[in-house]
C-alpha atoms as a PDB file:
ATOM      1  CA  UNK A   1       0.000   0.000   0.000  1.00  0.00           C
ATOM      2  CA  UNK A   2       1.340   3.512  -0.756  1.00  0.00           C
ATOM      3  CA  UNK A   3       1.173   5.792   1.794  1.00  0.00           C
ATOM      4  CA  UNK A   4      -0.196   9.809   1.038  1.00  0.00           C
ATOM      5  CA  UNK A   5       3.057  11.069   0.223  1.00  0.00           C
ATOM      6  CA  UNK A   6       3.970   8.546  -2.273  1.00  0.00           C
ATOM      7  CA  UNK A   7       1.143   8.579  -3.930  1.00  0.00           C
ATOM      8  CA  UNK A   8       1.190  12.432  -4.261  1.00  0.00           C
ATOM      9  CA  UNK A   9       4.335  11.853  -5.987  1.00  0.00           C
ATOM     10  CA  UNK A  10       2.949   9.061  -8.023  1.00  0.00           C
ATOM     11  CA  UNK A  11       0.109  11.576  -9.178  1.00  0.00           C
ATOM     12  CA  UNK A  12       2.938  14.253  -9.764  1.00  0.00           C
ATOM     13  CA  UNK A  13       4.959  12.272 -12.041  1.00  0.00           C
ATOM     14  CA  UNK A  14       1.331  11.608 -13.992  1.00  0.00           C
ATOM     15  CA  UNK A  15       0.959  15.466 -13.971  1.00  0.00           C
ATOM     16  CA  UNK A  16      -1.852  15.670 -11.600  1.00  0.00           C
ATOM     17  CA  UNK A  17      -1.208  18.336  -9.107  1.00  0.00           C
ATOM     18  CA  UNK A  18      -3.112  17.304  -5.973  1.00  0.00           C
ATOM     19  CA  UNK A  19      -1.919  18.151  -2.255  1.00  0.00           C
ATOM     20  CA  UNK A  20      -0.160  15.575  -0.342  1.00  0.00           C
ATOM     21  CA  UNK A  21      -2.612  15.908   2.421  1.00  0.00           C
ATOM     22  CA  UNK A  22      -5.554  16.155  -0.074  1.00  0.00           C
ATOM     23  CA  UNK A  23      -4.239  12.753  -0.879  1.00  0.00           C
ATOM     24  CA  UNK A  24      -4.465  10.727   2.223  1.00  0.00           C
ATOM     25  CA  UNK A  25      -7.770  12.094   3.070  1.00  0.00           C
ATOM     26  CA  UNK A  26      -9.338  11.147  -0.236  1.00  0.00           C
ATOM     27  CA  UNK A  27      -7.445   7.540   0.278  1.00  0.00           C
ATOM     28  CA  UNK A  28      -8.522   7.332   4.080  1.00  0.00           C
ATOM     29  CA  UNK A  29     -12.108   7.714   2.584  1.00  0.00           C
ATOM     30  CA  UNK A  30     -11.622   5.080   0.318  1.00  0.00           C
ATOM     31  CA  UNK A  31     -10.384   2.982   2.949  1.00  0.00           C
ATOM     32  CA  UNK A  32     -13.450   3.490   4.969  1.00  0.00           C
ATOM     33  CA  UNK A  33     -16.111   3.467   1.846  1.00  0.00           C
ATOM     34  CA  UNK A  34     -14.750  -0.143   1.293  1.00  0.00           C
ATOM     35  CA  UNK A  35     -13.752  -1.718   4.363  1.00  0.00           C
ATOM     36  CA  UNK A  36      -9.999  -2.007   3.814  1.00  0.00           C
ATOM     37  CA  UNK A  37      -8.037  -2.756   7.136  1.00  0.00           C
ATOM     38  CA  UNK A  38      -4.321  -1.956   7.555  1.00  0.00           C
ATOM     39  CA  UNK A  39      -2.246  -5.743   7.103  1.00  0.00           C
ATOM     40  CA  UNK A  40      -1.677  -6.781  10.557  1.00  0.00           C
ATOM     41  CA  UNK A  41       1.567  -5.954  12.337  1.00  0.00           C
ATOM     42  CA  UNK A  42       3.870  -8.101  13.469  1.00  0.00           C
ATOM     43  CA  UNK A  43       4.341  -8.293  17.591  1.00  0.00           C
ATOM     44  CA  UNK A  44       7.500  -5.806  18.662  1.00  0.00           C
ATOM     45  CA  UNK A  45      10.122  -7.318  20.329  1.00  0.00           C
ATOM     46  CA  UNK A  46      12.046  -4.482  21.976  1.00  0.00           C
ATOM     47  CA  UNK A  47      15.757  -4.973  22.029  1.00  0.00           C
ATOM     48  CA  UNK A  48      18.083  -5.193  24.856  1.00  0.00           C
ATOM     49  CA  UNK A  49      19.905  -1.601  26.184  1.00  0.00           C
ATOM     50  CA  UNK A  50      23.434  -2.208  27.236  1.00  0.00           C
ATOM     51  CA  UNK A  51      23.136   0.924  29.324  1.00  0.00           C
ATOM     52  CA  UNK A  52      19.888   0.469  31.092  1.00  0.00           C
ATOM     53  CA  UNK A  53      20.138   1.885  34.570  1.00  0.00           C
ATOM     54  CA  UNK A  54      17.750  -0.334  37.289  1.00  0.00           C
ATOM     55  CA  UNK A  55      18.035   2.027  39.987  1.00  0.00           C
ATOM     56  CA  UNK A  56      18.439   6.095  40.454  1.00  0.00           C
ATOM     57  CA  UNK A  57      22.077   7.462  40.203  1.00  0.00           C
ATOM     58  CA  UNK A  58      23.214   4.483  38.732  1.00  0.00           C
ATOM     59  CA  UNK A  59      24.337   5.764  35.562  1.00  0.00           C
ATOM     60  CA  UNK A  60      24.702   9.227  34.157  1.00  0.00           C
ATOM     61  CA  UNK A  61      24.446  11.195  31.005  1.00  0.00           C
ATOM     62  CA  UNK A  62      26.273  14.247  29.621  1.00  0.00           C
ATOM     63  CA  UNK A  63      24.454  16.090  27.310  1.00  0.00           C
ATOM     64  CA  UNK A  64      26.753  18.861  25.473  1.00  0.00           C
ATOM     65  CA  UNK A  65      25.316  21.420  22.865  1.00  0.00           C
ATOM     66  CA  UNK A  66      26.975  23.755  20.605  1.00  0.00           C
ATOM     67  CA  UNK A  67      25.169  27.309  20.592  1.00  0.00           C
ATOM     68  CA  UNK A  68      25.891  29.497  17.999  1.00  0.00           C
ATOM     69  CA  UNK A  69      23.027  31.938  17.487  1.00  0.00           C
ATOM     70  CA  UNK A  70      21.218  33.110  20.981  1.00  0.00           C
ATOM     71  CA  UNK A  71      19.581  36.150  22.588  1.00  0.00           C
ATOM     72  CA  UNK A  72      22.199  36.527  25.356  1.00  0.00           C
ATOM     73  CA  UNK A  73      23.220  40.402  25.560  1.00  0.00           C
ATOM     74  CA  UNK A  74      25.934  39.236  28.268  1.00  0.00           C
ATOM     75  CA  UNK A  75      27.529  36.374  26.135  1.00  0.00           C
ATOM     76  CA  UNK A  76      29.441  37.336  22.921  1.00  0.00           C
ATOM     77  CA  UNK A  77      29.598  35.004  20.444  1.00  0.00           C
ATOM     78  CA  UNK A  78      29.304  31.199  21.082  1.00  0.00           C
ATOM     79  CA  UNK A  79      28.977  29.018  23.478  1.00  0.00           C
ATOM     80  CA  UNK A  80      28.690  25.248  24.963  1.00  0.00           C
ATOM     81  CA  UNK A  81      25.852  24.103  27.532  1.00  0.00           C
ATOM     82  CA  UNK A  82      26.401  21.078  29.468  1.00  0.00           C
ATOM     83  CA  UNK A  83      23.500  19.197  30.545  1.00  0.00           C
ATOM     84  CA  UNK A  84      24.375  15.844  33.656  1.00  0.00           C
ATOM     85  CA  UNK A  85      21.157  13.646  33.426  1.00  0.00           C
ATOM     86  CA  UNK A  86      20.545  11.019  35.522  1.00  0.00           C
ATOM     87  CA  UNK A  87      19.497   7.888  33.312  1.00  0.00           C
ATOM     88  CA  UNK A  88      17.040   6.158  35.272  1.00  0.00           C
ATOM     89  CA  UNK A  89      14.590   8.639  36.233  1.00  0.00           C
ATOM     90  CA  UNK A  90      15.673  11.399  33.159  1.00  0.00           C
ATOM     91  CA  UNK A  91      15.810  14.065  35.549  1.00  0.00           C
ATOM     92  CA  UNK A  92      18.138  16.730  34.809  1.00  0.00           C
ATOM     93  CA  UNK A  93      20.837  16.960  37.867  1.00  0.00           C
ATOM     94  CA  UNK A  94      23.068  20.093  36.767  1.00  0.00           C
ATOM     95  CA  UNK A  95      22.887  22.508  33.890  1.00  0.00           C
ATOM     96  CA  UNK A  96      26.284  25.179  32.935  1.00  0.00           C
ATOM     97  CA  UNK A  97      27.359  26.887  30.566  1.00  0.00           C
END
């Protein structure tokens, strides 16, 4: 099945100029005019994270961000901010720049 972007580009290539939204709402009416159900998916089996932390301050995670264009009068030119996350819980434990 093609999805509402492809088959705006299919129609493009045929010269019909038709919005890419227009597109999936004329096919999602089709789909509902005949009865067509989406193929079933397959179960997802999620895969294993090497760095999975089980309880809080386990593990850690540095965050570091390159800013070039900001609204800081005091700061001239750019600058780095350095986030320290903890990984269990996502919580952010110290922000610098």
């Amino acid at each position: 099945m093609l999805g509402e972007f492809r088959m705006y580009a299919a129609l493009k290539q045929l010269g019909i100029s038709v919005a890419p939204r227009t597109c999936g709402r004329i096919m999602a009416e089709n789909r509902q005019l005949y009865g067509i159900k989406p193929p079933p998916k397959e179960p997802h089996q999620p895969k294993f994270h090497p760095f999975k932390a089980a309880a809080r301050h386990e593990r850690w995670c540095v965050d570091i961000r390159y800013i070039e264009k900001h609204r800081i009068p005091e700061i001239k030119g750019s600058f780095y901010v350095i986030t320290i996350m903890d990984a269990f819980s996502r919580a952010i434990l110290s922000s610098d720049i």
